[in-house]
PDB file of N, CA and C in Angstrom:
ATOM      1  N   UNK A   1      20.172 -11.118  -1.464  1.00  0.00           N
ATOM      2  CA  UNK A   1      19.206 -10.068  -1.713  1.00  0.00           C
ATOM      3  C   UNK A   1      19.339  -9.022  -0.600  1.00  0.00           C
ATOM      4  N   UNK A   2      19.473  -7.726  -1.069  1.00  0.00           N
ATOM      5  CA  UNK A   2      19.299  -6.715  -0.047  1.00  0.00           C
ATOM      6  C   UNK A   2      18.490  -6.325   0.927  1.00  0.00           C
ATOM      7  N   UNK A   3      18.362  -5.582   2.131  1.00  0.00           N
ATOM      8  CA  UNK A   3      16.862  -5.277   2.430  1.00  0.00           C
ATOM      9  C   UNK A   3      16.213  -4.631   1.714  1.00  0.00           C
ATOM     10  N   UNK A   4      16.132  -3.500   0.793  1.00  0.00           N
ATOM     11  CA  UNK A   4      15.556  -2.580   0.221  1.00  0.00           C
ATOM     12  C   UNK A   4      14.930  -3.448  -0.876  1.00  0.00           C
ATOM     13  N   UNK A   5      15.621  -4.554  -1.777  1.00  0.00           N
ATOM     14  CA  UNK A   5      15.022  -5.200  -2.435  1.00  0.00           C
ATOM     15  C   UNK A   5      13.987  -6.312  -1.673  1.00  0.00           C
ATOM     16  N   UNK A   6      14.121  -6.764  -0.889  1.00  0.00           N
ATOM     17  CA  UNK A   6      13.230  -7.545   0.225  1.00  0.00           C
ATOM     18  C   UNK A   6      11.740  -6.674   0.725  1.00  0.00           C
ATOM     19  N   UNK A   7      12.042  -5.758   0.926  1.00  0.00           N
ATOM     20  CA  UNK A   7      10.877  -4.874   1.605  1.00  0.00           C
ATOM     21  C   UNK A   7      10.309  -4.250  -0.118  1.00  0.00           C
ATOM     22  N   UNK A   8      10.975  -4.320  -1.488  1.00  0.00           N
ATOM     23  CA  UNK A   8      10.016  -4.084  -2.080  1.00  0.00           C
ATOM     24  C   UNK A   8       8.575  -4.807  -2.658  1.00  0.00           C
ATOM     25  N   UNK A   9       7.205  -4.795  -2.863  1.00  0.00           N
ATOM     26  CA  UNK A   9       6.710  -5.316  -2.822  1.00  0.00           C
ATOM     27  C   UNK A   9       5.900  -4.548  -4.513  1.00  0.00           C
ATOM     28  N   UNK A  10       6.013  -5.696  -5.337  1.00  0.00           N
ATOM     29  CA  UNK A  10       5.367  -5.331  -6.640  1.00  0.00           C
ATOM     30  C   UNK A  10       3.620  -5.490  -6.437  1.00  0.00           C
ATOM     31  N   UNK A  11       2.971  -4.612  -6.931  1.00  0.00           N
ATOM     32  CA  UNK A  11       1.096  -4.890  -7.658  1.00  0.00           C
ATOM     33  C   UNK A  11       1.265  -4.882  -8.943  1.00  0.00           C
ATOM     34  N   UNK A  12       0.043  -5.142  -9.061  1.00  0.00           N
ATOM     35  CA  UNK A  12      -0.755  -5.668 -10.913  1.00  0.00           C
ATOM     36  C   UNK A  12      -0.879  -4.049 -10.282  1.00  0.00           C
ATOM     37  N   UNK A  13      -1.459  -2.953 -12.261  1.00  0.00           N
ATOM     38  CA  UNK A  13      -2.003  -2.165 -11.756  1.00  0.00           C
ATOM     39  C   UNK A  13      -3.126  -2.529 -12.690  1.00  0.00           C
ATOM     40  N   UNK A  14      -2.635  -2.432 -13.642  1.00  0.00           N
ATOM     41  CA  UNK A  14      -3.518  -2.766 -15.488  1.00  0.00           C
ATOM     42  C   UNK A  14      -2.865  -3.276 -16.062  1.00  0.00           C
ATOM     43  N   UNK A  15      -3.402  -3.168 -16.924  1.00  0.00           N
ATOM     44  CA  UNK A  15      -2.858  -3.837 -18.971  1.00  0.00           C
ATOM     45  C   UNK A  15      -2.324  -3.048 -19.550  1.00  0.00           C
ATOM     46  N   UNK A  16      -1.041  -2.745 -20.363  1.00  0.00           N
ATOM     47  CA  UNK A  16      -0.661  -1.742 -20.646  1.00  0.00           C
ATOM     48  C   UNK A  16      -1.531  -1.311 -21.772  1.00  0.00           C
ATOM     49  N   UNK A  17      -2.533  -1.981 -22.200  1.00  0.00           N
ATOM     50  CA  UNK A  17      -2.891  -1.716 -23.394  1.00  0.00           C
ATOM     51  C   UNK A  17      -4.335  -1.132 -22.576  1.00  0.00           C
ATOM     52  N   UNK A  18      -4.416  -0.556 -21.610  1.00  0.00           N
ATOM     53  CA  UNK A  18      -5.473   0.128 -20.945  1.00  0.00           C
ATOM     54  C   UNK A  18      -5.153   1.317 -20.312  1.00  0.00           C
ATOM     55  N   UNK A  19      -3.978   1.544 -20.532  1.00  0.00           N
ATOM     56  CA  UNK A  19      -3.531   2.836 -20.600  1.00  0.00           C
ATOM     57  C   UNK A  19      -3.103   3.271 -22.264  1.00  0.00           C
ATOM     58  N   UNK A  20      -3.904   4.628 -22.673  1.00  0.00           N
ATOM     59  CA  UNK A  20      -3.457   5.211 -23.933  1.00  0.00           C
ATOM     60  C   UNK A  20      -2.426   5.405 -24.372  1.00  0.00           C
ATOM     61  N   UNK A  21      -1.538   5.496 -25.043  1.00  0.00           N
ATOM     62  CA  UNK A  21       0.119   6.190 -24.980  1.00  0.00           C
ATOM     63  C   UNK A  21      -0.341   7.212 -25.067  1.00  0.00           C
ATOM     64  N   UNK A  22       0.746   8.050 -24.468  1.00  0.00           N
ATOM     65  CA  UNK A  22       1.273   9.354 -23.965  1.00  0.00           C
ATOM     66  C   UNK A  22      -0.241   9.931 -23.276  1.00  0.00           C
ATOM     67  N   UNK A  23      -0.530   8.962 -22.438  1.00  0.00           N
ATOM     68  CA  UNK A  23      -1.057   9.534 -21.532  1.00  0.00           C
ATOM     69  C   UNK A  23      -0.688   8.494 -19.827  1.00  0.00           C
ATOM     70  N   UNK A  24      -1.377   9.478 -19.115  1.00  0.00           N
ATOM     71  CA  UNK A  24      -1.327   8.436 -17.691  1.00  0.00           C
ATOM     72  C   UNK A  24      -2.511   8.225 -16.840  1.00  0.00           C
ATOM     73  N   UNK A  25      -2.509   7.620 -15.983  1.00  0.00           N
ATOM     74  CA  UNK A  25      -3.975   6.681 -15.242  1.00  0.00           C
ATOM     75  C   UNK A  25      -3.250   7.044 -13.592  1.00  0.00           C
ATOM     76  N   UNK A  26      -4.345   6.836 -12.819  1.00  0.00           N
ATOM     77  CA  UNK A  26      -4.256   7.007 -11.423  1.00  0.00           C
ATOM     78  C   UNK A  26      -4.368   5.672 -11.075  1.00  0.00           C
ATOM     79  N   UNK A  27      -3.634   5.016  -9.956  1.00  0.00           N
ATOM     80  CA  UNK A  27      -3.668   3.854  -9.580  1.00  0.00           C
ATOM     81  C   UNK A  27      -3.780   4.440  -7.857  1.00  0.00           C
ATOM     82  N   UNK A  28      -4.482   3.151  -7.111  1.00  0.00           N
ATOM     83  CA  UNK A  28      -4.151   2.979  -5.894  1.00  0.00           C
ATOM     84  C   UNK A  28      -2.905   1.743  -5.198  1.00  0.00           C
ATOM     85  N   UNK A  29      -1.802   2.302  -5.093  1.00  0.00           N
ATOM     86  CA  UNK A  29      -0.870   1.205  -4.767  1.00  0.00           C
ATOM     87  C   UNK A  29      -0.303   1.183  -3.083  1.00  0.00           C
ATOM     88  N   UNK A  30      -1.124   0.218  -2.338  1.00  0.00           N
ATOM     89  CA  UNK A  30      -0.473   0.233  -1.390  1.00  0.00           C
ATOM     90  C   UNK A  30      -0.380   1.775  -0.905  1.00  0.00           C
ATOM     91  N   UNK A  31      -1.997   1.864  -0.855  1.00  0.00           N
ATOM     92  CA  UNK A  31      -2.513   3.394  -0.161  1.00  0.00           C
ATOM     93  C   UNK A  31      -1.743   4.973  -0.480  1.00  0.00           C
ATOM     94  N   UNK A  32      -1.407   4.265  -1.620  1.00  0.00           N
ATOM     95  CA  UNK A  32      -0.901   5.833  -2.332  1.00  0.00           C
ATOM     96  C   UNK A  32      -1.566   5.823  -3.528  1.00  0.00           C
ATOM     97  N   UNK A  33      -1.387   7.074  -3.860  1.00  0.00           N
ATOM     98  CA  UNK A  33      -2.111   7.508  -5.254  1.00  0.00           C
ATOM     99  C   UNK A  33      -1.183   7.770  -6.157  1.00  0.00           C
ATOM    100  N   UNK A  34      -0.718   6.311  -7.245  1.00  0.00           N
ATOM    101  CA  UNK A  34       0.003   6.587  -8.232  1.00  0.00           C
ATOM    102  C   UNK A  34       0.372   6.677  -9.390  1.00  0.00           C
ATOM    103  N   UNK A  35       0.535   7.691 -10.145  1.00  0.00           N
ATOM    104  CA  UNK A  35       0.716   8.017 -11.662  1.00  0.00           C
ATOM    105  C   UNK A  35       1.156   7.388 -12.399  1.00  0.00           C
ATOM    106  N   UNK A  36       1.024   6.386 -13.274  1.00  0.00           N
ATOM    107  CA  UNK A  36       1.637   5.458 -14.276  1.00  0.00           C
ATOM    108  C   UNK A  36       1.157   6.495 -15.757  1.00  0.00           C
ATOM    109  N   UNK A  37       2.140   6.698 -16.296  1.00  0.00           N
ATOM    110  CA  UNK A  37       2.373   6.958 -17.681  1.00  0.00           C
ATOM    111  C   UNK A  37       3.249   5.873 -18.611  1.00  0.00           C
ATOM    112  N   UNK A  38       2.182   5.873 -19.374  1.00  0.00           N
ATOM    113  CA  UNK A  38       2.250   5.404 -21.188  1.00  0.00           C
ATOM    114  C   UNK A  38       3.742   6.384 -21.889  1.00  0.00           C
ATOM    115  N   UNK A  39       4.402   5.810 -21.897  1.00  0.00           N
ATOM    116  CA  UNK A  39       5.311   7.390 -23.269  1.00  0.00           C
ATOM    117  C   UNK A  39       6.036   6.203 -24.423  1.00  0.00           C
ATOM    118  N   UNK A  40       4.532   6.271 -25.483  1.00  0.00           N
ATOM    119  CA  UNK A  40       5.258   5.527 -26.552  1.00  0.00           C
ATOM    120  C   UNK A  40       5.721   6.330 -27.719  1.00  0.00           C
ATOM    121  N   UNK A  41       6.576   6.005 -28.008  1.00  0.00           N
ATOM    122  CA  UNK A  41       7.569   6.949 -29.572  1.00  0.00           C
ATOM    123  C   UNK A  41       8.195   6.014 -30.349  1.00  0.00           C
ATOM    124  N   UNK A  42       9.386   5.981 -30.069  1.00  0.00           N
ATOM    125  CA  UNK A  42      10.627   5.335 -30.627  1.00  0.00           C
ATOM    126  C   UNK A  42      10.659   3.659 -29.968  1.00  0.00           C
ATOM    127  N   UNK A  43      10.212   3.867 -28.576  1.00  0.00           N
ATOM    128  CA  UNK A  43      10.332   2.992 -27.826  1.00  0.00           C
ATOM    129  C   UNK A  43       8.780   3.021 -26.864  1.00  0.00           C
ATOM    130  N   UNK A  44       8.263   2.282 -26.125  1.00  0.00           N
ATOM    131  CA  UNK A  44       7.252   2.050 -25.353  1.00  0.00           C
ATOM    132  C   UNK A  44       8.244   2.101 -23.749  1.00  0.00           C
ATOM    133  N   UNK A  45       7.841   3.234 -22.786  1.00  0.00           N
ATOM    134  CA  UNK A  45       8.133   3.238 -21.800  1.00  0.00           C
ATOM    135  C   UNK A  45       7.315   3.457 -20.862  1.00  0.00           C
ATOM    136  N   UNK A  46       7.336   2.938 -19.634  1.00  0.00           N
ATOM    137  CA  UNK A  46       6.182   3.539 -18.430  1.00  0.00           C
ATOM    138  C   UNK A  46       7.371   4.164 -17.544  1.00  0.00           C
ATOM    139  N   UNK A  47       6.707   5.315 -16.677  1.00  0.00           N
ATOM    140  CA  UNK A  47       7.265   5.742 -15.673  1.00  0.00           C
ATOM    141  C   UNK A  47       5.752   5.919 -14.277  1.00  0.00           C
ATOM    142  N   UNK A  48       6.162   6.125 -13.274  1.00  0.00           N
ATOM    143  CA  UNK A  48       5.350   5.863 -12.575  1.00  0.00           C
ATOM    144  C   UNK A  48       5.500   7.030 -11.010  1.00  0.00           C
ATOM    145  N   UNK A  49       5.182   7.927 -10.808  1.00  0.00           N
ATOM    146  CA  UNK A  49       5.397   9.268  -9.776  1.00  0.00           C
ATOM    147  C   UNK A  49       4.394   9.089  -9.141  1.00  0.00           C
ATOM    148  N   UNK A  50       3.814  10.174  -7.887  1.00  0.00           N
ATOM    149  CA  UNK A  50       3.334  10.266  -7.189  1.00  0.00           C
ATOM    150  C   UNK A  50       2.060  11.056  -7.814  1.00  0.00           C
ATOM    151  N   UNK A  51       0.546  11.146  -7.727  1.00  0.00           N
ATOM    152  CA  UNK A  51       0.024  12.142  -8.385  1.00  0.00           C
ATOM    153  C   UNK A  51      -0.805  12.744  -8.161  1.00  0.00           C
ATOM    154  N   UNK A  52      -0.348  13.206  -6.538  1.00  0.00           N
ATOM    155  CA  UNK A  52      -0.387  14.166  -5.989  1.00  0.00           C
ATOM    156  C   UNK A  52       0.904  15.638  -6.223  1.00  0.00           C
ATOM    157  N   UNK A  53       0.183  16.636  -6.821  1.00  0.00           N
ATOM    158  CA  UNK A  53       0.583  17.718  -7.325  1.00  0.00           C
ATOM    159  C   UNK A  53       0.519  18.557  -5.805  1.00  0.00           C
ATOM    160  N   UNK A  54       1.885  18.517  -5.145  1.00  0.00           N
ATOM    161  CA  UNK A  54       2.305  20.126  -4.096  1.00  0.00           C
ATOM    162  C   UNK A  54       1.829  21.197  -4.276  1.00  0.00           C
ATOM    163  N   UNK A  55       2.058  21.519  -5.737  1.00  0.00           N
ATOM    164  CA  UNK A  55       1.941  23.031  -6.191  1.00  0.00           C
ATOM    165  C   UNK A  55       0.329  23.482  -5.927  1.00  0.00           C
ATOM    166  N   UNK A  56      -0.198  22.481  -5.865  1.00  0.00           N
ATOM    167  CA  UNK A  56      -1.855  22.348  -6.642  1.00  0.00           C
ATOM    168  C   UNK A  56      -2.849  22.038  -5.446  1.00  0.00           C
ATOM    169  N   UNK A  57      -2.215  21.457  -4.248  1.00  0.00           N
ATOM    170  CA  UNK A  57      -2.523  20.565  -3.202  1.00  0.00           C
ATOM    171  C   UNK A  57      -3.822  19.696  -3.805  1.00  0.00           C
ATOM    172  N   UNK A  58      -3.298  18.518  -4.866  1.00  0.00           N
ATOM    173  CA  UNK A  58      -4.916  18.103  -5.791  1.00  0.00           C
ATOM    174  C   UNK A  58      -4.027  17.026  -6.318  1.00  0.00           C
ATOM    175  N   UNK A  59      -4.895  15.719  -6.266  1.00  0.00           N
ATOM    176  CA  UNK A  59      -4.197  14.471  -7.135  1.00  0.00           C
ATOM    177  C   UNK A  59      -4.582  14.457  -8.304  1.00  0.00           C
ATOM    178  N   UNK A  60      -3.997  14.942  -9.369  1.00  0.00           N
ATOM    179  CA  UNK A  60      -4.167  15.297 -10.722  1.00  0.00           C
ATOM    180  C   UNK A  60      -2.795  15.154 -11.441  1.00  0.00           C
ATOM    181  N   UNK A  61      -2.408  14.224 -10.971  1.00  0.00           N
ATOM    182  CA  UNK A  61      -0.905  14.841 -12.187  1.00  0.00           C
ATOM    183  C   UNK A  61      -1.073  13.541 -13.409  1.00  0.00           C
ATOM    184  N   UNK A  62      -1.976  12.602 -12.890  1.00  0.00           N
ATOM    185  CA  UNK A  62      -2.470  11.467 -13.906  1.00  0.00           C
ATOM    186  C   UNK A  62      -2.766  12.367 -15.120  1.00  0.00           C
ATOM    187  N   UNK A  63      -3.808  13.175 -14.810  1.00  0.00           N
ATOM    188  CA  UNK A  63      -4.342  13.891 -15.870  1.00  0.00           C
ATOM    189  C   UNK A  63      -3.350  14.552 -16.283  1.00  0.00           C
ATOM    190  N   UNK A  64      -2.248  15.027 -16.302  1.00  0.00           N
ATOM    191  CA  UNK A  64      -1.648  16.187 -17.196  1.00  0.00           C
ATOM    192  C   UNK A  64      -1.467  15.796 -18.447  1.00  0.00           C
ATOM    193  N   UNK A  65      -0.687  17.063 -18.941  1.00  0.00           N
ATOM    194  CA  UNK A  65      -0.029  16.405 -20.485  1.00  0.00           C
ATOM    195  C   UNK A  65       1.553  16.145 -20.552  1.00  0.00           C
ATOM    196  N   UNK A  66       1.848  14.840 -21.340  1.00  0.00           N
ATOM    197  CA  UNK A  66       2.827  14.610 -21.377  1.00  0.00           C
ATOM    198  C   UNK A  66       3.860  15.667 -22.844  1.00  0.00           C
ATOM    199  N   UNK A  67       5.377  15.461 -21.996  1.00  0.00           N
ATOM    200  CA  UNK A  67       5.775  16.210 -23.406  1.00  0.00           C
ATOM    201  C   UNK A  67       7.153  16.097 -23.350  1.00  0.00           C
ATOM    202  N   UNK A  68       8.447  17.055 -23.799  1.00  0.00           N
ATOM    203  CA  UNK A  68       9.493  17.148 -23.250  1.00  0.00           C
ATOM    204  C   UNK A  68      10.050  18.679 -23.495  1.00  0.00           C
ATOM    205  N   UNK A  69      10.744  18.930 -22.156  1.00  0.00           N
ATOM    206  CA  UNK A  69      11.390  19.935 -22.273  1.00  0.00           C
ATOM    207  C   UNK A  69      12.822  19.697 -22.022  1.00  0.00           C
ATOM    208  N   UNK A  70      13.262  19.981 -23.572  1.00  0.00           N
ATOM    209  CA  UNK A  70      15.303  19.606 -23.715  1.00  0.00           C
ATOM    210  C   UNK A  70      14.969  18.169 -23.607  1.00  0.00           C
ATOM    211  N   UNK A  71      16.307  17.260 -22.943  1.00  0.00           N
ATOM    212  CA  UNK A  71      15.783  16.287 -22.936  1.00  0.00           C
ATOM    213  C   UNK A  71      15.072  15.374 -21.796  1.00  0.00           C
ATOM    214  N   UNK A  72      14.731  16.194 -21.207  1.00  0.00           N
ATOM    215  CA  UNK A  72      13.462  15.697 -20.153  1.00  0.00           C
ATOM    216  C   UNK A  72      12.118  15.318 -20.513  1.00  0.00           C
ATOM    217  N   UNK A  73      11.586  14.255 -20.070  1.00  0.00           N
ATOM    218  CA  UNK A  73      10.286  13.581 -20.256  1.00  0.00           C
ATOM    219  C   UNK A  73       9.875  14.069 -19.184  1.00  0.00           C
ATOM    220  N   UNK A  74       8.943  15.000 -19.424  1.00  0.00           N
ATOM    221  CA  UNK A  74       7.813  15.734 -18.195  1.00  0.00           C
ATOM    222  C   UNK A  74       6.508  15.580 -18.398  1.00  0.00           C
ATOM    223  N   UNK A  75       5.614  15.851 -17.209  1.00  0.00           N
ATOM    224  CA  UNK A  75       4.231  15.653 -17.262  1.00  0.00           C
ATOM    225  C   UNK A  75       3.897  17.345 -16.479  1.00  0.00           C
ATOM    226  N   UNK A  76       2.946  18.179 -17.676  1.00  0.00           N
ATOM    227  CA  UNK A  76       2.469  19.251 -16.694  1.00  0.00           C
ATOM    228  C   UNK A  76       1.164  19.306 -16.006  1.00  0.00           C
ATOM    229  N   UNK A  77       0.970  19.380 -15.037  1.00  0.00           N
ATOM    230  CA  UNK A  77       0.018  19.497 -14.275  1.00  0.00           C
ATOM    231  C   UNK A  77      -1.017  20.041 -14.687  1.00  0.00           C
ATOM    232  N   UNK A  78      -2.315  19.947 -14.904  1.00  0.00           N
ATOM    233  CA  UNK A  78      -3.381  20.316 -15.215  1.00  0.00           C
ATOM    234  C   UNK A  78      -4.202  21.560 -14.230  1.00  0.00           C
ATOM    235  N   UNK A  79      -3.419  21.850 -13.418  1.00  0.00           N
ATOM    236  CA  UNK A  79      -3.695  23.113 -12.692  1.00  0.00           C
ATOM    237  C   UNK A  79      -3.262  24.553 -12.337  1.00  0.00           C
ATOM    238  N   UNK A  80      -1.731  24.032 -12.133  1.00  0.00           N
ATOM    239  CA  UNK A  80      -1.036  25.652 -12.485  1.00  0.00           C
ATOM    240  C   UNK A  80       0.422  25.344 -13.444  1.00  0.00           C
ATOM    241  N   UNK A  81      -0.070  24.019 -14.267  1.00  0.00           N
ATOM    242  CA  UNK A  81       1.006  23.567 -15.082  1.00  0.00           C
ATOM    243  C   UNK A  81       2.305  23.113 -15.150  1.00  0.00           C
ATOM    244  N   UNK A  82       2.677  23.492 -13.409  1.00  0.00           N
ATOM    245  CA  UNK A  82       4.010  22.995 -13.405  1.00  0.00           C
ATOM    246  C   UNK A  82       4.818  21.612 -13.883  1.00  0.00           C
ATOM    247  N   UNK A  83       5.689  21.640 -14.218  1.00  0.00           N
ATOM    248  CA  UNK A  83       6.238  20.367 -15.163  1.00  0.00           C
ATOM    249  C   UNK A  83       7.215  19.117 -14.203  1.00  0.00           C
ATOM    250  N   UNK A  84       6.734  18.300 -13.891  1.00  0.00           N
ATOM    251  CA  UNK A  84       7.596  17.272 -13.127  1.00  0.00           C
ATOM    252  C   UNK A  84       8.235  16.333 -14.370  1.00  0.00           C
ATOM    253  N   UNK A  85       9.436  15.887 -13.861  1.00  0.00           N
ATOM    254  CA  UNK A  85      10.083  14.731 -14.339  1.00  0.00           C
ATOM    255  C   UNK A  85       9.780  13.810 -14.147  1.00  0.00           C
ATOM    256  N   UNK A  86       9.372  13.382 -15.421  1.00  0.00           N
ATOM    257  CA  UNK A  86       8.986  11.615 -15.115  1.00  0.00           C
ATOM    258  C   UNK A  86      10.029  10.883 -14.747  1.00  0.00           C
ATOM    259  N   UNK A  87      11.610  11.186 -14.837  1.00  0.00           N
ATOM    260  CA  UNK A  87      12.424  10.293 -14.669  1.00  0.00           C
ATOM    261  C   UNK A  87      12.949  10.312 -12.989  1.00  0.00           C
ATOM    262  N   UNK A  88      12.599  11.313 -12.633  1.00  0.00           N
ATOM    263  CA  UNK A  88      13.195  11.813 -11.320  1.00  0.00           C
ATOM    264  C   UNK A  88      12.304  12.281 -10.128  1.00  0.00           C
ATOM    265  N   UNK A  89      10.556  13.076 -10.939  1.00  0.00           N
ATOM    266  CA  UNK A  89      10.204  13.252  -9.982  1.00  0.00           C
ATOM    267  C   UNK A  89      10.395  15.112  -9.910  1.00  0.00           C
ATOM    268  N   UNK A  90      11.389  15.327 -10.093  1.00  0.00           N
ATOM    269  CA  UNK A  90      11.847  16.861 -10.534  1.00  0.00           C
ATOM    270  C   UNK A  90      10.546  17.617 -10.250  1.00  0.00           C
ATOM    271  N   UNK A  91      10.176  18.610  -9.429  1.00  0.00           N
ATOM    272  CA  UNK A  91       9.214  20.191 -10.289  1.00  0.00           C
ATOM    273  C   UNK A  91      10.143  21.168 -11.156  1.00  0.00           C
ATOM    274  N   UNK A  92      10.551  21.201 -12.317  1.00  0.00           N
ATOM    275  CA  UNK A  92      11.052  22.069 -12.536  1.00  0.00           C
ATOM    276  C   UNK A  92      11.177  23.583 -11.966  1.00  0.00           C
ATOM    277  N   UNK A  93       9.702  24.289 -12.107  1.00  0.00           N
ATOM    278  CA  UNK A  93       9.690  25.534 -11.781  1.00  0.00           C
ATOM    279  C   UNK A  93       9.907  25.496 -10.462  1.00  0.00           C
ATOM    280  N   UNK A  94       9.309  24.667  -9.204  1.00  0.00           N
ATOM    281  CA  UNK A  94       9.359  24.389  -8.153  1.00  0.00           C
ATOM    282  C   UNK A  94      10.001  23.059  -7.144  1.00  0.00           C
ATOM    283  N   UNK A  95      11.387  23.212  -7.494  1.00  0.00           N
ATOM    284  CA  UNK A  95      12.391  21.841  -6.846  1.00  0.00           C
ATOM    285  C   UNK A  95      11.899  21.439  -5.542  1.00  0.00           C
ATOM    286  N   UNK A  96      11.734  22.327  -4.925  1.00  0.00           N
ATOM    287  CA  UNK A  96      11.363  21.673  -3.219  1.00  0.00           C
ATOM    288  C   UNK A  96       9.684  21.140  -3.065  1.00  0.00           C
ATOM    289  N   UNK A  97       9.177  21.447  -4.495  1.00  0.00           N
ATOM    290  CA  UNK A  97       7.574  20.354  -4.240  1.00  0.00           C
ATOM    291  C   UNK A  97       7.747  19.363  -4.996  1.00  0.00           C
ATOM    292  N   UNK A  98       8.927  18.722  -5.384  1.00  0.00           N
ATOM    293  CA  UNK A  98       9.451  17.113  -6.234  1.00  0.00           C
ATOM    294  C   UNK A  98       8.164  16.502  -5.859  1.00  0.00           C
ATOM    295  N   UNK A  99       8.137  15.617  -6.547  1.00  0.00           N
ATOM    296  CA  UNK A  99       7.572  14.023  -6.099  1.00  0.00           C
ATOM    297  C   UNK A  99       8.516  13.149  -6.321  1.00  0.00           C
ATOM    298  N   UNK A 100       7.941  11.783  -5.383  1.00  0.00           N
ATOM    299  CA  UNK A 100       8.526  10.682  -5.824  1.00  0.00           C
ATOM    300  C   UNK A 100       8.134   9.827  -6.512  1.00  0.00           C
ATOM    301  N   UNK A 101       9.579   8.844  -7.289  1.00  0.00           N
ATOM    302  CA  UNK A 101       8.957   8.063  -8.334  1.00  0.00           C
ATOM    303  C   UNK A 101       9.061   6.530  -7.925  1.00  0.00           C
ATOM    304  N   UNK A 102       8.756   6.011  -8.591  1.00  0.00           N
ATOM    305  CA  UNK A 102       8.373   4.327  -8.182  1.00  0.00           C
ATOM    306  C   UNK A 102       8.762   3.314  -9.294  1.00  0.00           C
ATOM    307  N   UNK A 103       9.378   1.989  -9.242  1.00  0.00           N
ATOM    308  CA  UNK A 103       9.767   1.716 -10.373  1.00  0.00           C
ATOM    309  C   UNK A 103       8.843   0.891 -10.853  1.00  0.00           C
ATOM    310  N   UNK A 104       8.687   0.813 -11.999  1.00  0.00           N
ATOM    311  CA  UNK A 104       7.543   0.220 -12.752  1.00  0.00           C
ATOM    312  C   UNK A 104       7.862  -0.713 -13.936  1.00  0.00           C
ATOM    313  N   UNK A 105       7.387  -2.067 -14.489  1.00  0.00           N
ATOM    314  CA  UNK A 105       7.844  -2.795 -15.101  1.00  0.00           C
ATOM    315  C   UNK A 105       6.509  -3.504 -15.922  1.00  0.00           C
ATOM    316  N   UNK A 106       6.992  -3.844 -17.115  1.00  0.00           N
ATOM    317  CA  UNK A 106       5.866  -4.586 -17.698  1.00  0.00           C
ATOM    318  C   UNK A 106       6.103  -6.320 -17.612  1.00  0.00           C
ATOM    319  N   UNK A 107       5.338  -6.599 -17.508  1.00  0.00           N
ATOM    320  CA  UNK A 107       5.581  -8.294 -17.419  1.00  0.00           C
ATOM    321  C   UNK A 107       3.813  -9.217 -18.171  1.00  0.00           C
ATOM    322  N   UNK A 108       4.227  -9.676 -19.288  1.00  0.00           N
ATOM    323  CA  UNK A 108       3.184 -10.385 -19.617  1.00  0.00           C
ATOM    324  C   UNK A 108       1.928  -9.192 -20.323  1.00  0.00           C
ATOM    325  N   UNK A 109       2.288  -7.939 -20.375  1.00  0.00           N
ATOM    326  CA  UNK A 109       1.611  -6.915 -20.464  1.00  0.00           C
ATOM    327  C   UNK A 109       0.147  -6.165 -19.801  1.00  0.00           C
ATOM    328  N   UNK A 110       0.857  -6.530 -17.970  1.00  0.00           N
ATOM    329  CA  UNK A 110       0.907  -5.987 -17.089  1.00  0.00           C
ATOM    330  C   UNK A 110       1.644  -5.260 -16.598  1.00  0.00           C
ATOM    331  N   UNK A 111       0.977  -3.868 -16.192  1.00  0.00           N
ATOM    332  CA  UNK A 111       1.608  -3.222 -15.501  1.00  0.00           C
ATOM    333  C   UNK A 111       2.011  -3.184 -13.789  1.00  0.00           C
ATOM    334  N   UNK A 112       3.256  -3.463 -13.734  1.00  0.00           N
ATOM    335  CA  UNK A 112       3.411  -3.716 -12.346  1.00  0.00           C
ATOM    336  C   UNK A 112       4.413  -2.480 -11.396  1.00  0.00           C
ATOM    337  N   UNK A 113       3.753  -1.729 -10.119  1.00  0.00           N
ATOM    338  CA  UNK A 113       4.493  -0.934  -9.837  1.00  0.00           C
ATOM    339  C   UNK A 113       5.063  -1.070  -8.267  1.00  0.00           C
ATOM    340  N   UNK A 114       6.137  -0.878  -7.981  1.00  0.00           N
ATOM    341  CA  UNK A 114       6.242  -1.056  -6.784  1.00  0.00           C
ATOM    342  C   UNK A 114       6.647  -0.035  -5.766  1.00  0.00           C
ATOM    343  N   UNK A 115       5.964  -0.366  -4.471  1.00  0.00           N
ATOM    344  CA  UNK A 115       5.866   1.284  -3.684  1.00  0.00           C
ATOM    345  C   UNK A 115       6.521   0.990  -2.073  1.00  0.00           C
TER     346      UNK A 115
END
């Protein structure tokens, strides 16, 4: 086992079935504030970012709306709308206020994220 896998450390956050699809919830993980999104379609996926919004200086990116632009899965911010990548973290309009993302897994249908 690596260090990076050693020093990661998984939480419970919820039930996936306590998050809505295509929406997301604010979690506290290991003293961060983090965004878990629902994106069910074709397939049931979570992704999990930071949600604290740069652009916005405001932890709101739980609240945005989910959507896609091309083939990016983005969430826009509920304040001056900017669009992050759920897969990456990305600001589109604004690259140098990214967030980071966290990997997230279902198990038993718990949501588990690790930070």
């Amino acid at each position: 086992m690596n260090k990076e896998a050693e020093m990661t450390t998984w939480s419970a956050v919820c039930s996936v079935d306590d998050i809505v699809p295509n929406t997301g919830i604010c979690a506290l993980v290991k003293d961060r504030h983090v965004a878990v999104f629902h994106v069910k379609d074709d397939t049931e996926r979570l992704f999990a970012i930071d949600n604290y919004d740069p652009n916005a200086h405001a932890s709101v990116l739980s609240r945005g709306l989910i959507g896609n632009l091309g083939e990016r899965v983005v969430v826009a911010s509920p304040i001056y709308k900017h669009h992050f990548d759920l897969r990456n973290g990305e600001c589109i309009e604004a690259p140098q206020n990214s967030v980071s993302t966290y990997p997230v897994r279902i198990e038993n249908r718990t949501v588990w994220v690790a930070v």
